[in-house]
C-alpha atoms as a PDB file:
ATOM      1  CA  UNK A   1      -9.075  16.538  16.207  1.00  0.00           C
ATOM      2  CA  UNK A   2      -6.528  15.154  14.210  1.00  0.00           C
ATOM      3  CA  UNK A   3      -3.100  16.851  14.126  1.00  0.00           C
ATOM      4  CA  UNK A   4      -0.585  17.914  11.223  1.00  0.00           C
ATOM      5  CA  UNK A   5       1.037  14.499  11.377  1.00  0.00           C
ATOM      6  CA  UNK A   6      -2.515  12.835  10.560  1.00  0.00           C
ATOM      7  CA  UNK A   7      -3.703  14.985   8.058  1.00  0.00           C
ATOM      8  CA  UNK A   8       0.310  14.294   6.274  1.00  0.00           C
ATOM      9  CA  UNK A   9      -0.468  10.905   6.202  1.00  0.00           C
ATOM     10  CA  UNK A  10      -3.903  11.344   4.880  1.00  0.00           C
ATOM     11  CA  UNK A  11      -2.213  13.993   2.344  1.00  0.00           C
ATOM     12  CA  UNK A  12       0.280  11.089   1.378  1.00  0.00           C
ATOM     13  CA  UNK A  13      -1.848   8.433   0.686  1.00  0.00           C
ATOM     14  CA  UNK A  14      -4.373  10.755  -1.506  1.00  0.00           C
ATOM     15  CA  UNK A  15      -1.217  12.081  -3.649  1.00  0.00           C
ATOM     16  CA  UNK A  16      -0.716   8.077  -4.230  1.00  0.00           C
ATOM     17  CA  UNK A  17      -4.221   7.994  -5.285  1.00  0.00           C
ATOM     18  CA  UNK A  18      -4.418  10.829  -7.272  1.00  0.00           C
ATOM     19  CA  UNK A  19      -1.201   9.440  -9.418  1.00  0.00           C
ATOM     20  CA  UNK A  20      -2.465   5.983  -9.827  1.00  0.00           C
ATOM     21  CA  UNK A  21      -5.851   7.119 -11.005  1.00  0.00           C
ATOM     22  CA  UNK A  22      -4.053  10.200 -13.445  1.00  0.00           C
ATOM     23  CA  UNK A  23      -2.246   7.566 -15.467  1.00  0.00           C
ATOM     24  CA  UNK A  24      -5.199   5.550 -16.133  1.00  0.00           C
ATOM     25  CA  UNK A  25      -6.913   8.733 -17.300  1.00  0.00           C
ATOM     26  CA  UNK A  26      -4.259   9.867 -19.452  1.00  0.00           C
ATOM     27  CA  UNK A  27      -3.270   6.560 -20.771  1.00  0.00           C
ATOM     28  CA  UNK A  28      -6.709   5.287 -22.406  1.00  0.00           C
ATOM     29  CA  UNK A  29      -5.116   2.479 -24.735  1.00  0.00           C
ATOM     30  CA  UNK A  30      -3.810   0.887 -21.594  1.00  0.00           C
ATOM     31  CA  UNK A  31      -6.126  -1.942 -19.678  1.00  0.00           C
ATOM     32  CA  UNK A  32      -6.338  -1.170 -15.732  1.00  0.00           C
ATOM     33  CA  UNK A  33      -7.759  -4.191 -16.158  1.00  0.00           C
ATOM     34  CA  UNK A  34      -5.261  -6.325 -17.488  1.00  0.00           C
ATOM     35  CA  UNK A  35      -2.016  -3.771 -16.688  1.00  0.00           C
ATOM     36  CA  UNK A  36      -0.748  -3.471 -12.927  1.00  0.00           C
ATOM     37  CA  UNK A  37       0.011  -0.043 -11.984  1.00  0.00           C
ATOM     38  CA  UNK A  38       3.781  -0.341 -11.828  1.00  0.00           C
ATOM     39  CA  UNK A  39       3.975  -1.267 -15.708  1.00  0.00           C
ATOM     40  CA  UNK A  40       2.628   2.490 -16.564  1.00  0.00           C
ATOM     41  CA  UNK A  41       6.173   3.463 -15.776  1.00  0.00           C
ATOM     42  CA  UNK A  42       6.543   3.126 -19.428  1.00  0.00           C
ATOM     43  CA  UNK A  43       3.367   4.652 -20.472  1.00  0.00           C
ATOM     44  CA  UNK A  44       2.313   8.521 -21.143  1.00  0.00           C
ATOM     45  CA  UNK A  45       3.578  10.015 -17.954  1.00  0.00           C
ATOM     46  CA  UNK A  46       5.099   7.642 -16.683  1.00  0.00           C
ATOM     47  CA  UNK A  47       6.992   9.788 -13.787  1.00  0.00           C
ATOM     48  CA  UNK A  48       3.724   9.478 -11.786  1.00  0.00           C
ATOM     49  CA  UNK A  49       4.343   5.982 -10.558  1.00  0.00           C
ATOM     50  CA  UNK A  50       7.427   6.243  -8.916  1.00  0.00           C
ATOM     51  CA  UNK A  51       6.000  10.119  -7.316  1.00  0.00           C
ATOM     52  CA  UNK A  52       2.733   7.478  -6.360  1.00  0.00           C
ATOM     53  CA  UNK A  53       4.844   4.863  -5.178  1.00  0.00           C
ATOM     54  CA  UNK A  54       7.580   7.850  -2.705  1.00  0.00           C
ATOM     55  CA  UNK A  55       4.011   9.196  -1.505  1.00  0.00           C
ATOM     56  CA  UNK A  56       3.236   6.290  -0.336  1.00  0.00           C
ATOM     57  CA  UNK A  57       5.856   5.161   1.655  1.00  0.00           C
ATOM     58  CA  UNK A  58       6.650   8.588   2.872  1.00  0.00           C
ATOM     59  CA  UNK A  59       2.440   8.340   4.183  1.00  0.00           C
ATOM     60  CA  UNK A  60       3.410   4.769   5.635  1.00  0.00           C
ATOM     61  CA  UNK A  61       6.320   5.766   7.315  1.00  0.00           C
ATOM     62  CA  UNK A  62       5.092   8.634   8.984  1.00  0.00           C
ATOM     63  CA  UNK A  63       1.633   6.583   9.917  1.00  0.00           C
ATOM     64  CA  UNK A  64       4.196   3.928  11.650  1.00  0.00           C
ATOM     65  CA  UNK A  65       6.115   6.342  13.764  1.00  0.00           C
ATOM     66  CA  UNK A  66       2.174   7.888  14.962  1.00  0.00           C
ATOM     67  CA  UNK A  67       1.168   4.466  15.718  1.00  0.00           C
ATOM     68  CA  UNK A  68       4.655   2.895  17.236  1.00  0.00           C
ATOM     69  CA  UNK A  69       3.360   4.139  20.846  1.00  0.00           C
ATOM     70  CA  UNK A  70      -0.006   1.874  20.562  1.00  0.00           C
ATOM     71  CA  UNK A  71       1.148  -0.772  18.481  1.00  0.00           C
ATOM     72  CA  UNK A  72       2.472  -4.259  18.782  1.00  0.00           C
ATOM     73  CA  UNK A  73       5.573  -5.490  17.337  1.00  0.00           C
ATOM     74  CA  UNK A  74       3.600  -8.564  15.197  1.00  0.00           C
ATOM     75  CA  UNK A  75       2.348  -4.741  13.355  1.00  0.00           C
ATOM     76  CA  UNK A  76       5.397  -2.406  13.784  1.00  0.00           C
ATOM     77  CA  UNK A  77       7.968  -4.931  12.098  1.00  0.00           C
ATOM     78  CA  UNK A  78       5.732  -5.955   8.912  1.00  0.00           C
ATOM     79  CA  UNK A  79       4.606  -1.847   8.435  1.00  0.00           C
ATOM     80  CA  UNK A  80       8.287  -0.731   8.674  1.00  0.00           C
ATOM     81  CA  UNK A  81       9.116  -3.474   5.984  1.00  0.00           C
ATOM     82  CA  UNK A  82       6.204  -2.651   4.113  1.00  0.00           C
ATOM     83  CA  UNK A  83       7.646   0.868   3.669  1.00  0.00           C
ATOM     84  CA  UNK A  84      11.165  -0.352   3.079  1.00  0.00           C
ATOM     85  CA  UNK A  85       9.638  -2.293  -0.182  1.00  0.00           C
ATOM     86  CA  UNK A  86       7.407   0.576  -1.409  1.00  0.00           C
ATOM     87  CA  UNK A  87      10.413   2.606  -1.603  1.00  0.00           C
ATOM     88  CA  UNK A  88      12.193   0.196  -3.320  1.00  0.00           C
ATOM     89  CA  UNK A  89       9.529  -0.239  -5.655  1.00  0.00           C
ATOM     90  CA  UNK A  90      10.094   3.245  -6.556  1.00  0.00           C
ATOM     91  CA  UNK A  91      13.481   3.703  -6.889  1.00  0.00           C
ATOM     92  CA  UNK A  92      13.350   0.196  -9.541  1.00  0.00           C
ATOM     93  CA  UNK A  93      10.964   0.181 -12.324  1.00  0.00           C
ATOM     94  CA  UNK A  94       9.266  -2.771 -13.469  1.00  0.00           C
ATOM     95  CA  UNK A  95       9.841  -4.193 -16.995  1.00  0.00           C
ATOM     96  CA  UNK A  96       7.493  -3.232 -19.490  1.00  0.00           C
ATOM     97  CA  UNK A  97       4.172  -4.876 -19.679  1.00  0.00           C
ATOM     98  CA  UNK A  98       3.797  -8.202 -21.717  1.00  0.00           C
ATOM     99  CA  UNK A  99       6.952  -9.692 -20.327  1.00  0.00           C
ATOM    100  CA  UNK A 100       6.155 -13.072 -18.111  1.00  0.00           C
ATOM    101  CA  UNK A 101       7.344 -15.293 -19.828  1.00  0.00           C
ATOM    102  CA  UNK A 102      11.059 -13.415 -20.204  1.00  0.00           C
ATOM    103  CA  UNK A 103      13.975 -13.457 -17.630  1.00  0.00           C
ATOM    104  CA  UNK A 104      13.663 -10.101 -15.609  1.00  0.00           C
ATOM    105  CA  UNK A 105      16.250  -7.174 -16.041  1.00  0.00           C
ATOM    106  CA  UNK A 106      17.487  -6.455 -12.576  1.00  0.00           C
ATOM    107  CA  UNK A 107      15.741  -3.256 -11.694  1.00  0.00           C
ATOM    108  CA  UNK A 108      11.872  -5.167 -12.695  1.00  0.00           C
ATOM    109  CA  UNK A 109      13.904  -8.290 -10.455  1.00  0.00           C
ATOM    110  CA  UNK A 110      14.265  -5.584  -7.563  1.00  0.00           C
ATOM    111  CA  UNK A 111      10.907  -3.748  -8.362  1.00  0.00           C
ATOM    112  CA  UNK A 112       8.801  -7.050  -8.504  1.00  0.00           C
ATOM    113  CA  UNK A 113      10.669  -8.614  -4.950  1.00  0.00           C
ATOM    114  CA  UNK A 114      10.075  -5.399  -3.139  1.00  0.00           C
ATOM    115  CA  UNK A 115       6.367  -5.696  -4.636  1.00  0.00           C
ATOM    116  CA  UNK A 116       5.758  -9.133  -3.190  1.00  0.00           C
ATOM    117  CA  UNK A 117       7.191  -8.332  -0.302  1.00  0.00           C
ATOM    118  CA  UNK A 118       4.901  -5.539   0.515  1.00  0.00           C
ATOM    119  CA  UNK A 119       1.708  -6.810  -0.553  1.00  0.00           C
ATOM    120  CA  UNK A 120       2.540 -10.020   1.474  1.00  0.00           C
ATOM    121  CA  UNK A 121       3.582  -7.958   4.661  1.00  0.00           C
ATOM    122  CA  UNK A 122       0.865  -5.577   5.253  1.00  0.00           C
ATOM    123  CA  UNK A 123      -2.393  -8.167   5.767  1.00  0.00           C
ATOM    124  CA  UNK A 124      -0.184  -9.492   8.929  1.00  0.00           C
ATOM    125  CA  UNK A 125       0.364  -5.690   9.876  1.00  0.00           C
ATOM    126  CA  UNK A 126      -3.578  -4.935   9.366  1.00  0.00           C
ATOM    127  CA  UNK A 127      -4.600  -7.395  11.464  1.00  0.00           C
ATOM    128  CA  UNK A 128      -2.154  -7.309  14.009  1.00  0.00           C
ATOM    129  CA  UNK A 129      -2.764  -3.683  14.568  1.00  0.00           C
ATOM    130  CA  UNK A 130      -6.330  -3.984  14.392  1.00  0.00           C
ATOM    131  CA  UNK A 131      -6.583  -6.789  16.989  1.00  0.00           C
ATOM    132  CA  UNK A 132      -4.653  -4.977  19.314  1.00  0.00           C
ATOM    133  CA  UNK A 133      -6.897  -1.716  19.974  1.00  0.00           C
ATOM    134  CA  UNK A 134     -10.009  -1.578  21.899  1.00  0.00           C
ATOM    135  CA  UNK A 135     -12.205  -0.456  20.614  1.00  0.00           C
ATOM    136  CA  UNK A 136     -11.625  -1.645  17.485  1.00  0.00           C
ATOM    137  CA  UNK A 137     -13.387   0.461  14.937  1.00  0.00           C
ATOM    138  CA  UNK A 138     -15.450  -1.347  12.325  1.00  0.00           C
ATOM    139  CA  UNK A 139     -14.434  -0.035   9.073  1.00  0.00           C
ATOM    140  CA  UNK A 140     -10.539  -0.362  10.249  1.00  0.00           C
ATOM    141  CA  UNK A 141     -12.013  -4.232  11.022  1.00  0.00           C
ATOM    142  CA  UNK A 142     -13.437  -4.696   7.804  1.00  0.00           C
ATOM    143  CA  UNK A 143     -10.581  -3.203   6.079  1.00  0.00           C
ATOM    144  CA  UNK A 144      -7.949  -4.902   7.649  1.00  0.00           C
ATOM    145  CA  UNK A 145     -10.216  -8.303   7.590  1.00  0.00           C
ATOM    146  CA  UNK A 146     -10.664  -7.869   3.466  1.00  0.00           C
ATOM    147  CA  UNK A 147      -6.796  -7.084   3.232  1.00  0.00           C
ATOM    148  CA  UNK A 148      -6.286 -11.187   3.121  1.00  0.00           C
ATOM    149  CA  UNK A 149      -8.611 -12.387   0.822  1.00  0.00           C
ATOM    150  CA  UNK A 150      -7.594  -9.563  -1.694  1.00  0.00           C
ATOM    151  CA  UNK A 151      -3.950 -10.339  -1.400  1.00  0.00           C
ATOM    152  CA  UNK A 152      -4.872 -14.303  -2.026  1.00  0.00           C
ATOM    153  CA  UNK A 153      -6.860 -12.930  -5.192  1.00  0.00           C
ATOM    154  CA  UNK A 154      -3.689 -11.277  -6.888  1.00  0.00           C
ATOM    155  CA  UNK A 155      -1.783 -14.626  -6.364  1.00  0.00           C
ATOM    156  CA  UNK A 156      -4.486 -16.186  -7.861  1.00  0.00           C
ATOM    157  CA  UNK A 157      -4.196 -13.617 -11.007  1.00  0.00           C
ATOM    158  CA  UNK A 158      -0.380 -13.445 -10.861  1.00  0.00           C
ATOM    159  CA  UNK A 159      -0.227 -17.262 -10.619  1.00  0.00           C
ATOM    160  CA  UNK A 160      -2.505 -17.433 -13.803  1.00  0.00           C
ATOM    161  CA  UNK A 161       0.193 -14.854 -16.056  1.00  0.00           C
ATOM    162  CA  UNK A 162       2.811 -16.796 -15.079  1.00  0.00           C
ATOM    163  CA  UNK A 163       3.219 -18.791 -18.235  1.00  0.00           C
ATOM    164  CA  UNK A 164       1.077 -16.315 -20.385  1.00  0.00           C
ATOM    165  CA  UNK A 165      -2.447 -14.971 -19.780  1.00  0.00           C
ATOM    166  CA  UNK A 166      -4.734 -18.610 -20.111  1.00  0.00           C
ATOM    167  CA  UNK A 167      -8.298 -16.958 -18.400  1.00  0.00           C
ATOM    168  CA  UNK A 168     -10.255 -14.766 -20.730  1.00  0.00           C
ATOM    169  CA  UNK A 169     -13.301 -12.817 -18.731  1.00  0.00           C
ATOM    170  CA  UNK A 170     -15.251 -10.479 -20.679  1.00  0.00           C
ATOM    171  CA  UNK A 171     -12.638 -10.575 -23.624  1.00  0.00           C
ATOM    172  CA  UNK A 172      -9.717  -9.636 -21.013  1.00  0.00           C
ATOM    173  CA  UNK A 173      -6.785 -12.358 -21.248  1.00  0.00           C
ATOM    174  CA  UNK A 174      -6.066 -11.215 -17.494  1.00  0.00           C
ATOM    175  CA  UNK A 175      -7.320  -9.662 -14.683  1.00  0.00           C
ATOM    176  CA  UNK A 176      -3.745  -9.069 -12.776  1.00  0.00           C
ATOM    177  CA  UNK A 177      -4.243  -5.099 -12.980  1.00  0.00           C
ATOM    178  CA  UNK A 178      -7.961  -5.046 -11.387  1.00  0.00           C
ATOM    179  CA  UNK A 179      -6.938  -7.418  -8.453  1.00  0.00           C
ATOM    180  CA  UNK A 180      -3.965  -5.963  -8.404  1.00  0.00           C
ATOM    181  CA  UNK A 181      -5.979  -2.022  -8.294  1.00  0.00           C
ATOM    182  CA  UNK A 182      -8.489  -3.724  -5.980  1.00  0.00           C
ATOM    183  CA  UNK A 183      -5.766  -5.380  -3.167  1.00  0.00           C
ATOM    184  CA  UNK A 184      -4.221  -2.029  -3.091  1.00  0.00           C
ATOM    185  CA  UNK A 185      -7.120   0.508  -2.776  1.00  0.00           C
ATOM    186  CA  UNK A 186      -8.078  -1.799   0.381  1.00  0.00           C
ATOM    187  CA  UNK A 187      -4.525  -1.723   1.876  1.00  0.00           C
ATOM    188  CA  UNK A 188      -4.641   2.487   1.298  1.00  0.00           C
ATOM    189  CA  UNK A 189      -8.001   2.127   3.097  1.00  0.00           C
ATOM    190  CA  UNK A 190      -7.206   0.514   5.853  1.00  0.00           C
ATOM    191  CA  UNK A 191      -4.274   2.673   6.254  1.00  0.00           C
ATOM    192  CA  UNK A 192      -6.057   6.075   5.909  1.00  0.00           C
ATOM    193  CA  UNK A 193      -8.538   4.716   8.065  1.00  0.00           C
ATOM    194  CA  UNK A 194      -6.273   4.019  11.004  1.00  0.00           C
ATOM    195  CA  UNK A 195      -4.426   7.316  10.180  1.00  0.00           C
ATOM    196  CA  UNK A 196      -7.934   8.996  10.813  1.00  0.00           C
ATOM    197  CA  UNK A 197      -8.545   7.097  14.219  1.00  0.00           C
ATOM    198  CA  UNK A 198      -5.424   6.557  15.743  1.00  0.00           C
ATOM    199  CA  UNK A 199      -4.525   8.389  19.170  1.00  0.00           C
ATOM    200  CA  UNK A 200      -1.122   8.234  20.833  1.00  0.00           C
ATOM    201  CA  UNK A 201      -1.661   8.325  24.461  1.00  0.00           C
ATOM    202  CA  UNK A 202      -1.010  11.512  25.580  1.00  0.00           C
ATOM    203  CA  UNK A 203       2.160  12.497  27.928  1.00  0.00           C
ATOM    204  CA  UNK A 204       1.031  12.612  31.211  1.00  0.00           C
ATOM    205  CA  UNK A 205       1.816  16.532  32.473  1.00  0.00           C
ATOM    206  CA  UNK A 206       4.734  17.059  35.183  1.00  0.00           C
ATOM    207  CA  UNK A 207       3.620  17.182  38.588  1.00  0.00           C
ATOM    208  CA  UNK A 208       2.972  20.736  40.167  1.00  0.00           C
ATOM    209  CA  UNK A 209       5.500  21.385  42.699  1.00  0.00           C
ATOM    210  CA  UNK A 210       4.191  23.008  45.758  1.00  0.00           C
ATOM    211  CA  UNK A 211       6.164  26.750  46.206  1.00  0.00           C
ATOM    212  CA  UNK A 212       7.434  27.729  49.513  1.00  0.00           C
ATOM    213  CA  UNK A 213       5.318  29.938  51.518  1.00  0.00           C
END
């Protein structure tokens, strides 16, 4: 059964879910499709990113101190700095939407770094955790195996805004926001998943001392 620690995480990561999906309800004029999360900072409640954003980390900080007993370092390094950025990422906003082709401020500098960083760290920590357990359990295999291809997917759309939105799909001048929403459901799959199945070896019980007779 899991224990308070598991269900936090699991707690964590659906209060980051919950945000991200209230400010695309409550924001109708704005394209998930075209927007990335972050920019609703400056959209109808806007306070909800940076409370996704702390839920997060504080979920993916707590997940790597359940799994540090089980895990290699190739996974414990890259989740640690994975949680380092998304709390970055929430302490700096990122500019306002529409601005690629301007010189950052230096909190959307900060905010967009600590971005990158953590949606380039946590494939290597997915797989490298996954790898190392036996069993390995196949949704936490799919998961972590789909957490590369999405990431190369939001290059692909971050590449493309770059120097102004130049591929238009179904009247959309970008799809940044849905690779960007799809990368990042599958990285807060993967984790819940492992949070769901991962069991730190239990301590071994003192020995019984025999009592004098």
């Amino acid at each position: 059964m899991p224990d308070r620690r598991h269900v936090a995480v699991l707690a964590g990561l659906a209060g980051y879910v919950l945000c991200t999906v209230t400010a695309d309800l409550v924001n109708p004029d704005w394209s998930p499709v075209e927007t990335m999360i972050s920019h609703y900072v400056h959209a109808r409640a806007g306070w909800l990113i940076p409370a996704a954003l702390l839920a997060l980390a504080a979920a993916s900080a707590l997940l790597t101190r359940l799994v540090e007993p089980v895990a290699p370092r190739a996974a414990l390094v890259p989740l640690r700095i994975w949680t380092a950025a998304v709390t970055v990422g929430a302490v700096f906003p990122a500019d306002p939407y529409g601005r690629w082709d301007q010189p950052p401020t230096v909190p959307g500098l900060l905010h967009g770094l600590a971005a990158l960083t953590a949606f380039t760290v946590l494939p290597g920590a997915a797989v490298s955790l996954t790898l190392a357990r036996r069993p390995i359990t196949r949704p936490a295999a799919v998961l972590a195996a789909l957490t590369v291809p999405a990431y190369l997917l939001l290059l692909a759309a971050f590449a493309d805004v770059q120097d102004g939105p130049s591929v238009t799909v179904g009247g959309w001048e970008s799809l940044i926001g849905a690779t960007e929403r799809l990368m990042l459901w599958i990285y807060v799959g993967w984790l819940a998943v492992t949070a769901a199945v991962i069991r730190p070896p239990a301590t071994a019980a003192p020995p019984v001392r025999a009592g004098r007779h």
